[in-house]
PDB file of N, CA and C in Angstrom:
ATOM      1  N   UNK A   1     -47.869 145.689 -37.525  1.00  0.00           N
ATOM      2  CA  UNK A   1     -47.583 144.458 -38.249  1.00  0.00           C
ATOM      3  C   UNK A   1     -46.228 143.923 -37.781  1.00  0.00           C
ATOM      4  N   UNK A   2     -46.150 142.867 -37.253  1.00  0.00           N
ATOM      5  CA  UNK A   2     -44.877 142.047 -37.367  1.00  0.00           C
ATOM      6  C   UNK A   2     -43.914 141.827 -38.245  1.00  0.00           C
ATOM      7  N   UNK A   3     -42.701 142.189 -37.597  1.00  0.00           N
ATOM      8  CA  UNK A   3     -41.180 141.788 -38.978  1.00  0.00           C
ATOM      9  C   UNK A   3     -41.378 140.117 -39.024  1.00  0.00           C
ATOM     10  N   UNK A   4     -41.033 140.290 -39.851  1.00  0.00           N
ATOM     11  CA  UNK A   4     -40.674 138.748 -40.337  1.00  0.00           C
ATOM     12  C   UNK A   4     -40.010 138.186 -39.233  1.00  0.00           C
ATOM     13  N   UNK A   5     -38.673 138.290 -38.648  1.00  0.00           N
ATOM     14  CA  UNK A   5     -38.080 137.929 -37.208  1.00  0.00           C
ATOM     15  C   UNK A   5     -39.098 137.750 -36.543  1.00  0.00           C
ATOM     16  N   UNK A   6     -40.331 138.253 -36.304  1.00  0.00           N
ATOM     17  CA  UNK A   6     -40.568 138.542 -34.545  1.00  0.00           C
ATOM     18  C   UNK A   6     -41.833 137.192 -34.840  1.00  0.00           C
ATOM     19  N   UNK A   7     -42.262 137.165 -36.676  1.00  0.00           N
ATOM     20  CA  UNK A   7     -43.401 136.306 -36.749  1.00  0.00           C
ATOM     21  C   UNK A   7     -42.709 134.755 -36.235  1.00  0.00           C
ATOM     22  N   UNK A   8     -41.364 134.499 -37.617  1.00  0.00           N
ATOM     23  CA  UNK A   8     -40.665 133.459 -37.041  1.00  0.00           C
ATOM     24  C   UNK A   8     -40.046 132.804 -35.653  1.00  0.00           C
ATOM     25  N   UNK A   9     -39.840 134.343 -34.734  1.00  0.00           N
ATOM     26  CA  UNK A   9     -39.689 132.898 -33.162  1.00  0.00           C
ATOM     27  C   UNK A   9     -40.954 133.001 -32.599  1.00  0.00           C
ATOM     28  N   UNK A  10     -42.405 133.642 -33.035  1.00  0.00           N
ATOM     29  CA  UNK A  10     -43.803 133.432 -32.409  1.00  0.00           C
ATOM     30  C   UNK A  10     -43.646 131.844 -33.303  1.00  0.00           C
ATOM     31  N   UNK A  11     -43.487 131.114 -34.413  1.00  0.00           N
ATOM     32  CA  UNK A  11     -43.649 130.331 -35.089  1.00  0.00           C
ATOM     33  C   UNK A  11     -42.774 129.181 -34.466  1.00  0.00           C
ATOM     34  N   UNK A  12     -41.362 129.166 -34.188  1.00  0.00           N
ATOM     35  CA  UNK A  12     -40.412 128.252 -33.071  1.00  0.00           C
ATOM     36  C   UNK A  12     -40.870 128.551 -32.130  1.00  0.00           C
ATOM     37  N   UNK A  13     -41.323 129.424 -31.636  1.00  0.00           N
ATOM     38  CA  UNK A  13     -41.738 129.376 -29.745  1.00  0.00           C
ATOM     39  C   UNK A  13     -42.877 128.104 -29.713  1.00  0.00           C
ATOM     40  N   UNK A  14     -44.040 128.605 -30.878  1.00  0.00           N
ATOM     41  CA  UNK A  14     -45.380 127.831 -30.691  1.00  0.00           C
ATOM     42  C   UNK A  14     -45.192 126.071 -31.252  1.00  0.00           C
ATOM     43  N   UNK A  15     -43.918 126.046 -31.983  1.00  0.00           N
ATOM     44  CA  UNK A  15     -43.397 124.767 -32.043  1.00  0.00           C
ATOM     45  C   UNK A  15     -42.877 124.115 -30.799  1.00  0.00           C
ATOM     46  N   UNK A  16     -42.043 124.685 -30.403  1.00  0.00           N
ATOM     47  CA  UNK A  16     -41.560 124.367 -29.166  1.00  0.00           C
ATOM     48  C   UNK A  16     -42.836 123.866 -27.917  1.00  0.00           C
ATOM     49  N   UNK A  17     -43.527 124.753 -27.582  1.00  0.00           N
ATOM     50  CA  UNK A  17     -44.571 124.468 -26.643  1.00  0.00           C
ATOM     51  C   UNK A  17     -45.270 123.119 -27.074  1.00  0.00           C
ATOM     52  N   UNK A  18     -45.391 122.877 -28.496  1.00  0.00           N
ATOM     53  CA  UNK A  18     -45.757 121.196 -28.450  1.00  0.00           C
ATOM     54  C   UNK A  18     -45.066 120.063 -28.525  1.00  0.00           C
ATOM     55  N   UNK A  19     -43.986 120.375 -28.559  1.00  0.00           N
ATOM     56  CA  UNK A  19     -42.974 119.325 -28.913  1.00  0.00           C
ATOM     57  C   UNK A  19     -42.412 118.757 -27.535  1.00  0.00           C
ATOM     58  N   UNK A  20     -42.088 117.811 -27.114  1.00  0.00           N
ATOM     59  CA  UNK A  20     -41.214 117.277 -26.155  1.00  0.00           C
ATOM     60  C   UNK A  20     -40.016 117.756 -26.030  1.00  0.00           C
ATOM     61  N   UNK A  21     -39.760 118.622 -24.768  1.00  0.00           N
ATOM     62  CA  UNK A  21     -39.060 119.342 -24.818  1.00  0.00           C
ATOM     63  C   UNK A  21     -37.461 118.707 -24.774  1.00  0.00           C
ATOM     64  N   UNK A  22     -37.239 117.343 -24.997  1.00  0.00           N
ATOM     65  CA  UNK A  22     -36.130 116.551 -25.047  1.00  0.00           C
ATOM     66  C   UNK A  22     -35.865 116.571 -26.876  1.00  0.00           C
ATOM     67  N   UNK A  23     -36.519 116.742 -27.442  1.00  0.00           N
ATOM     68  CA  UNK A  23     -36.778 116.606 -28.896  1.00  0.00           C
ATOM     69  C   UNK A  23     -36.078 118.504 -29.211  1.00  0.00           C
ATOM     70  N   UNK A  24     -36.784 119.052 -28.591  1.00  0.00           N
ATOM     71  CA  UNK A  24     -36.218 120.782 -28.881  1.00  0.00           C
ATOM     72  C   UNK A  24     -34.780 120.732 -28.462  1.00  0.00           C
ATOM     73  N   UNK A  25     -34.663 120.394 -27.145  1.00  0.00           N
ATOM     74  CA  UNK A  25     -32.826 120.400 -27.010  1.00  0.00           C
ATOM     75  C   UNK A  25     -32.519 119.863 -28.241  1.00  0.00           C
ATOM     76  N   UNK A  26     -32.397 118.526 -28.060  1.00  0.00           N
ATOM     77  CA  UNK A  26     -31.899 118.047 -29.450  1.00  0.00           C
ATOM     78  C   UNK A  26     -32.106 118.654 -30.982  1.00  0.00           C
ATOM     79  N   UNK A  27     -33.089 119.359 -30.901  1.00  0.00           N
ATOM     80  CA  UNK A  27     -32.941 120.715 -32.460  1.00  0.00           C
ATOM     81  C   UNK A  27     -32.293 121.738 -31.779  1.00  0.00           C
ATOM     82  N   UNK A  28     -32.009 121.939 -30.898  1.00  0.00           N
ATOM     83  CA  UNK A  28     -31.517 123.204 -30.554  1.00  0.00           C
ATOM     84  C   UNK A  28     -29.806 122.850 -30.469  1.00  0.00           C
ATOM     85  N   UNK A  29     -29.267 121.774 -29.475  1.00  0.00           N
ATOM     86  CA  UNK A  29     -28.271 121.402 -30.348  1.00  0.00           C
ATOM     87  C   UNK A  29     -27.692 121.313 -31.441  1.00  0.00           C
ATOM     88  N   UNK A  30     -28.259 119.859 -31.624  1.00  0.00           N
ATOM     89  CA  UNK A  30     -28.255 120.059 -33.454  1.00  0.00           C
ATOM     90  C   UNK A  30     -27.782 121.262 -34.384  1.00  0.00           C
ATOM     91  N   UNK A  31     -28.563 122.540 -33.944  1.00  0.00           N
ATOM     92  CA  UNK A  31     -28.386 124.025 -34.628  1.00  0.00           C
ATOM     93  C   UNK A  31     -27.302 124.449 -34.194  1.00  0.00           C
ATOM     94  N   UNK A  32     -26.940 124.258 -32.838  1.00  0.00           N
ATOM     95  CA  UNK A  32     -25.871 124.922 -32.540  1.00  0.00           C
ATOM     96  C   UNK A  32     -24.507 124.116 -32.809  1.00  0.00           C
ATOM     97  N   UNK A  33     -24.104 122.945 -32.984  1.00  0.00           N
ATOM     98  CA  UNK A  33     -23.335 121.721 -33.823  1.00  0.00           C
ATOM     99  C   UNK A  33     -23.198 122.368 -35.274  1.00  0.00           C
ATOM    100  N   UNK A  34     -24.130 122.619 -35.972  1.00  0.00           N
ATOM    101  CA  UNK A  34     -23.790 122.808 -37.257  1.00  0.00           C
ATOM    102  C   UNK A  34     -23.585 124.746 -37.807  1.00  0.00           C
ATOM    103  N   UNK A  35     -23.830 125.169 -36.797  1.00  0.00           N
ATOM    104  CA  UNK A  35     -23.063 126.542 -36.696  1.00  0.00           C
ATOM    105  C   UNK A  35     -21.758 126.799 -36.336  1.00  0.00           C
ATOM    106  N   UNK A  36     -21.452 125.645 -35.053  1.00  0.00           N
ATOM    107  CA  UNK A  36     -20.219 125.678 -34.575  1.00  0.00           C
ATOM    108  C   UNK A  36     -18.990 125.120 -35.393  1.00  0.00           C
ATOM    109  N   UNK A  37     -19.735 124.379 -36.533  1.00  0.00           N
ATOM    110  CA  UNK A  37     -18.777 123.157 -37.626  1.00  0.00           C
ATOM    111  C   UNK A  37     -18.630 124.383 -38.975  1.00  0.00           C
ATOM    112  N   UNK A  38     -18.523 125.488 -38.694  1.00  0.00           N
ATOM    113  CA  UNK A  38     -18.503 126.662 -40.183  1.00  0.00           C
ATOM    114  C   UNK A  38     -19.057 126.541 -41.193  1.00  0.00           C
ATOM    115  N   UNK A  39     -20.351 125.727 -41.094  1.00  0.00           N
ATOM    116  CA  UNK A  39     -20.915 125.385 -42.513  1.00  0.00           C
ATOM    117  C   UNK A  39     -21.752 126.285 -42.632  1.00  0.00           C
ATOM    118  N   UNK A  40     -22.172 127.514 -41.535  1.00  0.00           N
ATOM    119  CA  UNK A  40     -22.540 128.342 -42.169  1.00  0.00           C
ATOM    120  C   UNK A  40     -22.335 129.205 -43.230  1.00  0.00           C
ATOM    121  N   UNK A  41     -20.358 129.557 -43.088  1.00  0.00           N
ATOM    122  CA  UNK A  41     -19.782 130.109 -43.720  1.00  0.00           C
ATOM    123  C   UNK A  41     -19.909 130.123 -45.486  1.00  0.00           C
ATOM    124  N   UNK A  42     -20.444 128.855 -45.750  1.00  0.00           N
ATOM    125  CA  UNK A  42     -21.007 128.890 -47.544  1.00  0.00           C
ATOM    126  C   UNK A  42     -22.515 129.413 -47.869  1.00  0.00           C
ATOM    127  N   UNK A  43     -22.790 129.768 -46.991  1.00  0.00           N
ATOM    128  CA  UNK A  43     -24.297 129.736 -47.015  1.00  0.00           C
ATOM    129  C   UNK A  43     -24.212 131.339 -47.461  1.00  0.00           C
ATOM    130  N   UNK A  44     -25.155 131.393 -48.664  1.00  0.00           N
ATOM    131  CA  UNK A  44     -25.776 132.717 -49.141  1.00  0.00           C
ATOM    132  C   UNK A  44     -26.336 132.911 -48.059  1.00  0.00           C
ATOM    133  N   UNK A  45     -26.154 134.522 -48.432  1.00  0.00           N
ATOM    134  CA  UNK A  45     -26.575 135.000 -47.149  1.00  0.00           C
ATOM    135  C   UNK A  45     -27.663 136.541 -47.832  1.00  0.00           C
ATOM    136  N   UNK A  46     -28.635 136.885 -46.812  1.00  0.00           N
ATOM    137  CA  UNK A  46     -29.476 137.785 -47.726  1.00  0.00           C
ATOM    138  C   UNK A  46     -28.542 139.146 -48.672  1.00  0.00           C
ATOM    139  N   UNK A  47     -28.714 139.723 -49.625  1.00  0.00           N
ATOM    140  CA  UNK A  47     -28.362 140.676 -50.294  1.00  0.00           C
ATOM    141  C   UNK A  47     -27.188 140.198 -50.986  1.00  0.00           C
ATOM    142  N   UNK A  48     -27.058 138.897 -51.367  1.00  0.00           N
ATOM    143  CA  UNK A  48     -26.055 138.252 -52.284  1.00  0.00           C
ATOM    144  C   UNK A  48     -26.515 137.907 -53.594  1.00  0.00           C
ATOM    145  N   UNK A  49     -25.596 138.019 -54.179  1.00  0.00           N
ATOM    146  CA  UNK A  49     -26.137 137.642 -55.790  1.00  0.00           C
ATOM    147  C   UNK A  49     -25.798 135.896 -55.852  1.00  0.00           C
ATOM    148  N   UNK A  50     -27.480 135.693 -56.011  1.00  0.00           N
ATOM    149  CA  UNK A  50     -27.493 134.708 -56.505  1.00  0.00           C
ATOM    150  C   UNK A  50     -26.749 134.230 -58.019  1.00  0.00           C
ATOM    151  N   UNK A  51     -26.572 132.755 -58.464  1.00  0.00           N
ATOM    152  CA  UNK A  51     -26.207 132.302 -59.933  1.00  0.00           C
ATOM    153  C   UNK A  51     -27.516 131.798 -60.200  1.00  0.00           C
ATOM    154  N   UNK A  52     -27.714 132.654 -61.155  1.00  0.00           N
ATOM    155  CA  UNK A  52     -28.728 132.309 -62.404  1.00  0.00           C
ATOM    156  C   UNK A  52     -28.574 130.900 -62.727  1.00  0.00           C
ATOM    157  N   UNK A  53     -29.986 130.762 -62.023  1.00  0.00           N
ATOM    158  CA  UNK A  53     -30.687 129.378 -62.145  1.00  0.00           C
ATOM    159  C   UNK A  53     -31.875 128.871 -63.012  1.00  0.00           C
ATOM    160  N   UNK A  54     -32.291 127.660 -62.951  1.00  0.00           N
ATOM    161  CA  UNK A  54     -33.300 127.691 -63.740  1.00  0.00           C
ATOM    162  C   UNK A  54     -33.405 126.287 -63.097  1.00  0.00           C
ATOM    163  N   UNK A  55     -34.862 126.111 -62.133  1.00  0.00           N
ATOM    164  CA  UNK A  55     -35.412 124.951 -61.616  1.00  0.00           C
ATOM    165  C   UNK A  55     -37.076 125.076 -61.452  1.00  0.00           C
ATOM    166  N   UNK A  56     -37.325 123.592 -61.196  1.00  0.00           N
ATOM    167  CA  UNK A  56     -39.290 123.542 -61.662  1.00  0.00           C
ATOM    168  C   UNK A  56     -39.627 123.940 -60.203  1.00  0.00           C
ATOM    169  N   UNK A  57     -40.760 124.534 -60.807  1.00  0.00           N
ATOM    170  CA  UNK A  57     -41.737 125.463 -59.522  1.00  0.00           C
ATOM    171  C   UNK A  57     -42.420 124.196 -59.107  1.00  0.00           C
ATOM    172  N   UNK A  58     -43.552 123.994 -58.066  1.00  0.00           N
ATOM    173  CA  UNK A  58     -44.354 123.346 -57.663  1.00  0.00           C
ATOM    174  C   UNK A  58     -45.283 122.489 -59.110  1.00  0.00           C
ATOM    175  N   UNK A  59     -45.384 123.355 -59.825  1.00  0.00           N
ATOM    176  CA  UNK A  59     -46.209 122.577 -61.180  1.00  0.00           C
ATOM    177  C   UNK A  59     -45.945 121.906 -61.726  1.00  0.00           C
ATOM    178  N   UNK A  60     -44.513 122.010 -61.999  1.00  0.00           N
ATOM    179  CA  UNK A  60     -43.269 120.880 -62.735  1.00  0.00           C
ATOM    180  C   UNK A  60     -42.785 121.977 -63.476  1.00  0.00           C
ATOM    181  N   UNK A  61     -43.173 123.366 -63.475  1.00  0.00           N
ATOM    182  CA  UNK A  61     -42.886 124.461 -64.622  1.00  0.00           C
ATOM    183  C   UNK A  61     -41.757 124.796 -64.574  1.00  0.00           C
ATOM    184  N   UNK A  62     -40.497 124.960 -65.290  1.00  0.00           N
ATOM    185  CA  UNK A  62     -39.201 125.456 -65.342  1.00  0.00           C
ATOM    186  C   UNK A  62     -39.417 127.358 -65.478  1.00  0.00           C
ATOM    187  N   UNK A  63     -38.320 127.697 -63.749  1.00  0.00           N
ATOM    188  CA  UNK A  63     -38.576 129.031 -63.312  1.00  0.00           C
ATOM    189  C   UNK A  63     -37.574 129.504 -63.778  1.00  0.00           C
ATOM    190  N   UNK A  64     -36.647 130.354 -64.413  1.00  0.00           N
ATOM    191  CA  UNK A  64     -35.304 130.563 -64.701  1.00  0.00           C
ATOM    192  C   UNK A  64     -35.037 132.362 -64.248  1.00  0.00           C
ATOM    193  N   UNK A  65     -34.232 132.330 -63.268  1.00  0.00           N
ATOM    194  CA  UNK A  65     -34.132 133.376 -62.631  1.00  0.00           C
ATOM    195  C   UNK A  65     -33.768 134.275 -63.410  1.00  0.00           C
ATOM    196  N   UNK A  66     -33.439 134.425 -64.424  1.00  0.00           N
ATOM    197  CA  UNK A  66     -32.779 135.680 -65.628  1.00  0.00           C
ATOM    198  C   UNK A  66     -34.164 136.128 -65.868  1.00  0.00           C
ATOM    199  N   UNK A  67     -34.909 135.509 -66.012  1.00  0.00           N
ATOM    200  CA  UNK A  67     -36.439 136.149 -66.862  1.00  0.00           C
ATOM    201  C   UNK A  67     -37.144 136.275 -65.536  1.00  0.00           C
ATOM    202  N   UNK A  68     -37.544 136.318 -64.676  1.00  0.00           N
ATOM    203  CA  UNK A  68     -38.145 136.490 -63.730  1.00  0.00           C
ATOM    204  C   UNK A  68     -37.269 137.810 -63.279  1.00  0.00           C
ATOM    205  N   UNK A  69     -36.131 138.243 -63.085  1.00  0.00           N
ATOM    206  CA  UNK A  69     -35.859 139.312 -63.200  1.00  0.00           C
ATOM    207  C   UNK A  69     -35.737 140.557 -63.578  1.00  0.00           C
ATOM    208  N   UNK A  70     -36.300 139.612 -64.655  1.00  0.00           N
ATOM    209  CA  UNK A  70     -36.769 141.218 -66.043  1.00  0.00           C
ATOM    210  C   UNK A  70     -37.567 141.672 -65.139  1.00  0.00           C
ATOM    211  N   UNK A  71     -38.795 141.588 -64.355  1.00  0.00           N
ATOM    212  CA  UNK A  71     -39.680 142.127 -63.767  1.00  0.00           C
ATOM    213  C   UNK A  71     -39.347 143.265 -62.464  1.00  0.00           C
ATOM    214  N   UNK A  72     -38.205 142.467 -62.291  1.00  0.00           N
ATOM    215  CA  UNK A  72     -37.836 143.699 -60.890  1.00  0.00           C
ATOM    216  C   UNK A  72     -36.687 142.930 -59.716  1.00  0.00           C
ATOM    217  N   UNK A  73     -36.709 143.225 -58.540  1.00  0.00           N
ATOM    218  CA  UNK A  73     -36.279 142.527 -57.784  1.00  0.00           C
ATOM    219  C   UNK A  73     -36.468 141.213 -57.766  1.00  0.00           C
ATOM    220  N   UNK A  74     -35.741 140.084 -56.955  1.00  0.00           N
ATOM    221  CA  UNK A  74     -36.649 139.049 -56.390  1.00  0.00           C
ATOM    222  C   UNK A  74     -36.500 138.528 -55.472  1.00  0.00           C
ATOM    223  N   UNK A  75     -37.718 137.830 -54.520  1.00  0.00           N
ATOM    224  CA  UNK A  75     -36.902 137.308 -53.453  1.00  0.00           C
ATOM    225  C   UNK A  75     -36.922 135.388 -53.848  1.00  0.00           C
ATOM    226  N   UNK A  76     -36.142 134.706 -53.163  1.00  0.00           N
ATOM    227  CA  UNK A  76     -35.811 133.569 -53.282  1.00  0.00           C
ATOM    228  C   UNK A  76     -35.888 132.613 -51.799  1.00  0.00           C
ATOM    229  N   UNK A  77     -36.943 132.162 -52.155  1.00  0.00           N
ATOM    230  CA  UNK A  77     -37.141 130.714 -50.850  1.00  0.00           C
ATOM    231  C   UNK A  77     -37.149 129.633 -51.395  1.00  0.00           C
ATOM    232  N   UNK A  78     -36.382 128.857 -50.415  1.00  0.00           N
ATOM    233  CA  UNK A  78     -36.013 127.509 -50.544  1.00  0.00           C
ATOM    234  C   UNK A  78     -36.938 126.524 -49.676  1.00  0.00           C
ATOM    235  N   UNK A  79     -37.377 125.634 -50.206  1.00  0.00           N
ATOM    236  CA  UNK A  79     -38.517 124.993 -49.813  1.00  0.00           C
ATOM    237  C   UNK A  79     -38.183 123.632 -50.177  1.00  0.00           C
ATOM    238  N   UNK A  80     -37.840 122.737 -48.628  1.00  0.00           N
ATOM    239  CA  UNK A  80     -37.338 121.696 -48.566  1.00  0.00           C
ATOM    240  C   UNK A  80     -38.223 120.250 -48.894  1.00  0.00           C
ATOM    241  N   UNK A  81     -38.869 120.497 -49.049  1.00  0.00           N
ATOM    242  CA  UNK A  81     -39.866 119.446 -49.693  1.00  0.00           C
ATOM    243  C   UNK A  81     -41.144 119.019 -48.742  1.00  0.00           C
ATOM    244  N   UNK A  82     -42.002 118.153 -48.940  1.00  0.00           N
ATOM    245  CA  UNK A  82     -43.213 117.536 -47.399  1.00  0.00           C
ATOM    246  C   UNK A  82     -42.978 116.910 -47.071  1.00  0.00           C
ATOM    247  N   UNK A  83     -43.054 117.335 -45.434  1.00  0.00           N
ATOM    248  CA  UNK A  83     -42.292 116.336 -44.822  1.00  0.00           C
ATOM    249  C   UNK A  83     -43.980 115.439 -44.150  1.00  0.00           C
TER     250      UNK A  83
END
């Protein structure tokens, strides 16, 4: 089975192969511009404690990370909207 890493650049590689490859520089720039500008440096990063939140799931349902924790671990993805 594949790590998560190895699924995600099979997932950018197979992006890449359709895209115009003038369009990938320019994301690939782009990425490397906003790494080079330290804005990574605020960015949670995995095994950080999140602040107890509370925002609507896909349903409109309010998720509030304190109670969803009662259950156990959790993991947390951010999901930028449809594009």
């Amino acid at each position: 089975m594949p790590t998560l890493a190895q699924t995600l650049k099979r997932i950018r590689e197979a992006g890449a192969a359709r895209r115009d490859p003038a369009i990938t520089r320019t994301l690939v720039r782009g990425t490397a511009d906003l790494k080079a500008s330290g804005i990574l440096d605020g960015v949670v990063k995995a095994g950080d404690r999140a602040p107890l939140f509370a925002r609507p799931n896909l349903s409109h349902d309010t998720v509030r990370l304190a109670r969803v924790l009662r259950g156990g671990p959790v993991v947390v993805s951010f999901f930028r909207g449809r594009w």
